[in-house]
Protein backbone atom coordinates (compact mmCIF):
# COMPACT_ATOMS: atom_id res chain seq x y z
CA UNK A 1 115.95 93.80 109.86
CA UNK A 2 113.79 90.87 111.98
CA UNK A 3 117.18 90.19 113.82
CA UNK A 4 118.15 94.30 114.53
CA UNK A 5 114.25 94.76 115.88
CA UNK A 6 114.28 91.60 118.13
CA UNK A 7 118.06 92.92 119.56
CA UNK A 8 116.68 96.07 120.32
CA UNK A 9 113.69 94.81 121.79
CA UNK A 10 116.43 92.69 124.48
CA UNK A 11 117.97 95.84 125.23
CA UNK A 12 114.74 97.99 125.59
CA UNK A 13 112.37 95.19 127.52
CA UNK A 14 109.85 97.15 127.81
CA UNK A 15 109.79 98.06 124.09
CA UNK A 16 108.31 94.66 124.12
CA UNK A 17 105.14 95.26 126.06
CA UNK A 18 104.60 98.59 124.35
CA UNK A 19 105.09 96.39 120.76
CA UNK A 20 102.35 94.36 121.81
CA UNK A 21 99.68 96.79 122.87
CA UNK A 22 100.54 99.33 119.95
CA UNK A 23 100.16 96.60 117.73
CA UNK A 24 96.59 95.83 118.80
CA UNK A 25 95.03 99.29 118.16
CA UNK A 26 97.60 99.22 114.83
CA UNK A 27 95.42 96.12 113.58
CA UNK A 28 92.12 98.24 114.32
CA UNK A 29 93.92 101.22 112.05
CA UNK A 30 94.93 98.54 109.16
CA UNK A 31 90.72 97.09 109.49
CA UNK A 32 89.44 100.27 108.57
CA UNK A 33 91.59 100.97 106.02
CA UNK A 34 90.76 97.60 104.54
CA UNK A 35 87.29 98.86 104.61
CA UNK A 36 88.24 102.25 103.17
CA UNK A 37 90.42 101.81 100.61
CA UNK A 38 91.93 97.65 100.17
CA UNK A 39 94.82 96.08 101.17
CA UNK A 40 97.31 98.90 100.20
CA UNK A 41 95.71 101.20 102.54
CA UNK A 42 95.58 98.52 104.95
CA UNK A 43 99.03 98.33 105.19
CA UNK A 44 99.78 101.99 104.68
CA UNK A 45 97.52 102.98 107.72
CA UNK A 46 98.39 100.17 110.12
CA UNK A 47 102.49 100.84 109.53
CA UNK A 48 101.96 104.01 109.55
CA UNK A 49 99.88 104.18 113.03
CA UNK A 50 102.54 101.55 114.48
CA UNK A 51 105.38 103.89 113.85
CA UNK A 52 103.91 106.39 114.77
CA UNK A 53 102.60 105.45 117.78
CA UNK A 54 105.29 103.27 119.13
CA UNK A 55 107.66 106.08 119.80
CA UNK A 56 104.98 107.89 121.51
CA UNK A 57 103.16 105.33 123.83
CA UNK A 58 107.01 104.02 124.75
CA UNK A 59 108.32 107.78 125.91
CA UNK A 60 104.12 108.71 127.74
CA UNK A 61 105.44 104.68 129.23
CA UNK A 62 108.57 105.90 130.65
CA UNK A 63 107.28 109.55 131.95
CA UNK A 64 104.29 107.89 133.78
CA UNK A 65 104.52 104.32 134.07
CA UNK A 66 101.11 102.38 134.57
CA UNK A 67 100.63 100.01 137.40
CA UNK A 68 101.47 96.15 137.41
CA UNK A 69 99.92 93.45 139.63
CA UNK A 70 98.56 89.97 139.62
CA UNK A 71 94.92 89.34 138.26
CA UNK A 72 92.63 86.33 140.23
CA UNK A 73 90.27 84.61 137.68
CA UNK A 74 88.22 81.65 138.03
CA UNK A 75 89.47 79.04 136.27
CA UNK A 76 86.77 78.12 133.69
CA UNK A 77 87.51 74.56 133.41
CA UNK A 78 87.61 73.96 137.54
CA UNK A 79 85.45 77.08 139.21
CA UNK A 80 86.83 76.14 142.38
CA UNK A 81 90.35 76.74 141.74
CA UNK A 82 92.02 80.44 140.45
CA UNK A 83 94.40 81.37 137.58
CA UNK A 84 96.32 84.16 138.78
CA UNK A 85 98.14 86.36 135.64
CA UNK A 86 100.56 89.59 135.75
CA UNK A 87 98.16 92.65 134.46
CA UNK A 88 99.22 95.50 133.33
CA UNK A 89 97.13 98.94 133.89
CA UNK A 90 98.38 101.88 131.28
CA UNK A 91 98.52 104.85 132.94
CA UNK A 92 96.08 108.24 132.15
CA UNK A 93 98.97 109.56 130.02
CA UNK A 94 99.32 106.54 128.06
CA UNK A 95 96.12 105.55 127.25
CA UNK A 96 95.42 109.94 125.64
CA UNK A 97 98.92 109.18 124.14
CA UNK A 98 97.63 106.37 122.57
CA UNK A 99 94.41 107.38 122.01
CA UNK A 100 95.09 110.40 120.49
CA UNK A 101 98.51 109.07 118.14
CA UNK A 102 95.91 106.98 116.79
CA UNK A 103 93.16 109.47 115.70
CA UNK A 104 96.06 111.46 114.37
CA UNK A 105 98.17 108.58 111.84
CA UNK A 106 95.64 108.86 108.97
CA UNK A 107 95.94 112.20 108.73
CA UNK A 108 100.37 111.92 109.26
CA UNK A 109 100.06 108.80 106.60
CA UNK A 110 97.76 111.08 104.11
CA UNK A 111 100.43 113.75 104.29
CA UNK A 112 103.25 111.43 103.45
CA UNK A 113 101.56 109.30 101.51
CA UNK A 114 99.66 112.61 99.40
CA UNK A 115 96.70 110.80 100.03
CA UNK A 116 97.36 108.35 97.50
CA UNK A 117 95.63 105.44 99.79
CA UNK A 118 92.93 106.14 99.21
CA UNK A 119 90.16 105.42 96.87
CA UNK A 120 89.98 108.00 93.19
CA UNK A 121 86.46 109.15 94.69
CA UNK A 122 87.74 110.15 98.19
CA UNK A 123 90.24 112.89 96.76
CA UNK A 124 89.55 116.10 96.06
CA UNK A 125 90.82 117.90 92.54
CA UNK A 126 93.54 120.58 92.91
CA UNK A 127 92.72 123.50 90.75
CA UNK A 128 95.45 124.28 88.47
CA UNK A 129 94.61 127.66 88.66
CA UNK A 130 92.45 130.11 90.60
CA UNK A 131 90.24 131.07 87.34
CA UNK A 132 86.45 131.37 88.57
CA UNK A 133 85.57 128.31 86.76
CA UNK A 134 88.40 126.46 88.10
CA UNK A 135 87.05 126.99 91.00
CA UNK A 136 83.07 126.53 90.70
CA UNK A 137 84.36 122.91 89.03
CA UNK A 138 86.45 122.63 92.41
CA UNK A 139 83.24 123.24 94.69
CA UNK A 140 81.03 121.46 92.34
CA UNK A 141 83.45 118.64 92.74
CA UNK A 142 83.25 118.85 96.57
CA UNK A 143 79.20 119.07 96.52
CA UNK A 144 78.87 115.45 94.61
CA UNK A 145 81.38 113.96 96.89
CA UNK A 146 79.50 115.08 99.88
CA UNK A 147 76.41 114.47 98.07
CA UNK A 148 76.78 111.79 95.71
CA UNK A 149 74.12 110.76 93.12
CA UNK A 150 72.53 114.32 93.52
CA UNK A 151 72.79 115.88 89.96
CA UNK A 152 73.10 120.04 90.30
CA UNK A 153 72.14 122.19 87.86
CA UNK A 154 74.09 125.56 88.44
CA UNK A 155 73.50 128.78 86.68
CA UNK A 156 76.50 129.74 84.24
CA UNK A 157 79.38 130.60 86.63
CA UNK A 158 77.67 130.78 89.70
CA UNK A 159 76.81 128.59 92.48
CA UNK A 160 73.46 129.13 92.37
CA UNK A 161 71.40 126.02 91.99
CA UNK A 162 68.71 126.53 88.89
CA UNK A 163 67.15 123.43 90.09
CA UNK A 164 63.53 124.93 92.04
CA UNK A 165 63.54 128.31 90.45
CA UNK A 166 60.97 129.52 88.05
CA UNK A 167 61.16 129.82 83.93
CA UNK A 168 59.77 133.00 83.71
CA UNK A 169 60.16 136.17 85.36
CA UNK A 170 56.78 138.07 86.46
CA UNK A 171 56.51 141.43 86.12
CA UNK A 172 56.89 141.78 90.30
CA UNK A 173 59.43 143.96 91.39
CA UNK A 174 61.02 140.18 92.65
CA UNK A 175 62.48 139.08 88.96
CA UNK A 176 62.18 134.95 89.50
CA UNK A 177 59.84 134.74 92.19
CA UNK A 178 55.95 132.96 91.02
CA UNK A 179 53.18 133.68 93.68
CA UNK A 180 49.67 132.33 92.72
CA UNK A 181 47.40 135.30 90.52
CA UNK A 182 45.49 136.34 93.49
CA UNK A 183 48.57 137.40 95.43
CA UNK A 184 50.12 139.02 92.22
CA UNK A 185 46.83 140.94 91.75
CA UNK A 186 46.98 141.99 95.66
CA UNK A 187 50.48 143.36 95.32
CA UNK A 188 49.56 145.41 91.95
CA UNK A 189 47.00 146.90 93.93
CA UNK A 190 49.43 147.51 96.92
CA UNK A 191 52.00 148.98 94.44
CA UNK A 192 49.15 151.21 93.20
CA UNK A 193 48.41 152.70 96.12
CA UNK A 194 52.24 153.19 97.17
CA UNK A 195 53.14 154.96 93.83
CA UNK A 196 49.75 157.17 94.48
């Protein structure tokens, strides 16, 4: 496979150069998923955002090349002579093509992949069915993951948090609602004088 990549990058030279800088922002993609989810994801991100980007970044190359020249540095081991190097400037195209094939692997390797790369408390449950409680499990699910260590107390098939509302229901026309004895008093009196 080594031998049929290496032939293919003689025939396609510029495959090459395209290899090389892919590769760099493919090694950022296989970091984070290091960080994200171990070595499996690692791999699974950074192959999938060098395949996916190397077909991309090598067509944006050939529609609008970028611009070659020669770059003068001081050399830092005699500051009074210069190194000159070939540099190579990607072009507008190529850097959004590459920029944006890169943003957009994870979510092309999660597809493929089912999101199996990543981590048991990173995927969501998939109801089974659309019951009601099938459901309020689904969102309840959802809530700890975006809020984790926060325990909720819901009311029986609802997603009303009970956590913050009152035990007992006052005889207000408001059923849950606890206002201090002076205010309950004041809206007796205001419901007194409304009913006449």
């Amino acid at each position: 496979m080594l031998g049929g990549l290496l032939q293919l990058a003689g025939k396609y030279p510029m495959l090459k150069s395209v290899a090389k800088d892919v590769g760099i922002q493919s090694g950022i993609s296989a970091g984070l998923g290091l960080i994200a989810g171990g070595p499996i994801a690692a791999a699974g991100y950074g192959a999938g955002d060098f395949v996916t980007n190397l077909p991309l970044v090598y067509a944006a190359r050939k529609v609008r090349p970028g611009t070659t020249g020669k770059l003068t540095i001081p050399d830092p081991k005699n500051p009074k002579q210069t190194i000159t190097r070939d540099n190579y400037t990607p072009s507008a195209l190529e850097q959004g093509v590459n920029l944006g094939a890169s943003l957009g692997s994870p979510f092309v390797v999660d597809y493929v992949t089912g999101g199996r790369l990543l981590p048991a408390q990173m995927q969501q449950p998939v109801p089974t069915d659309t019951s009601q409680a099938q459901q309020l499990y689904h969102q309840g699910m959802q809530f700890q993951n975006v809020n984790p260590g926060v325990i909720q107390s819901l009311a029986p098939n609802t997603r009303y948090q009970t956590q913050g509302l009152p035990e007992r229901v006052t005889g207000l026309p408001v059923p849950g609602v606890e206002l201090l004895d002076e205010q309950q008093e004041y809206l007796r009196k205001q419901l007194a004088l409304l009913k006449g």
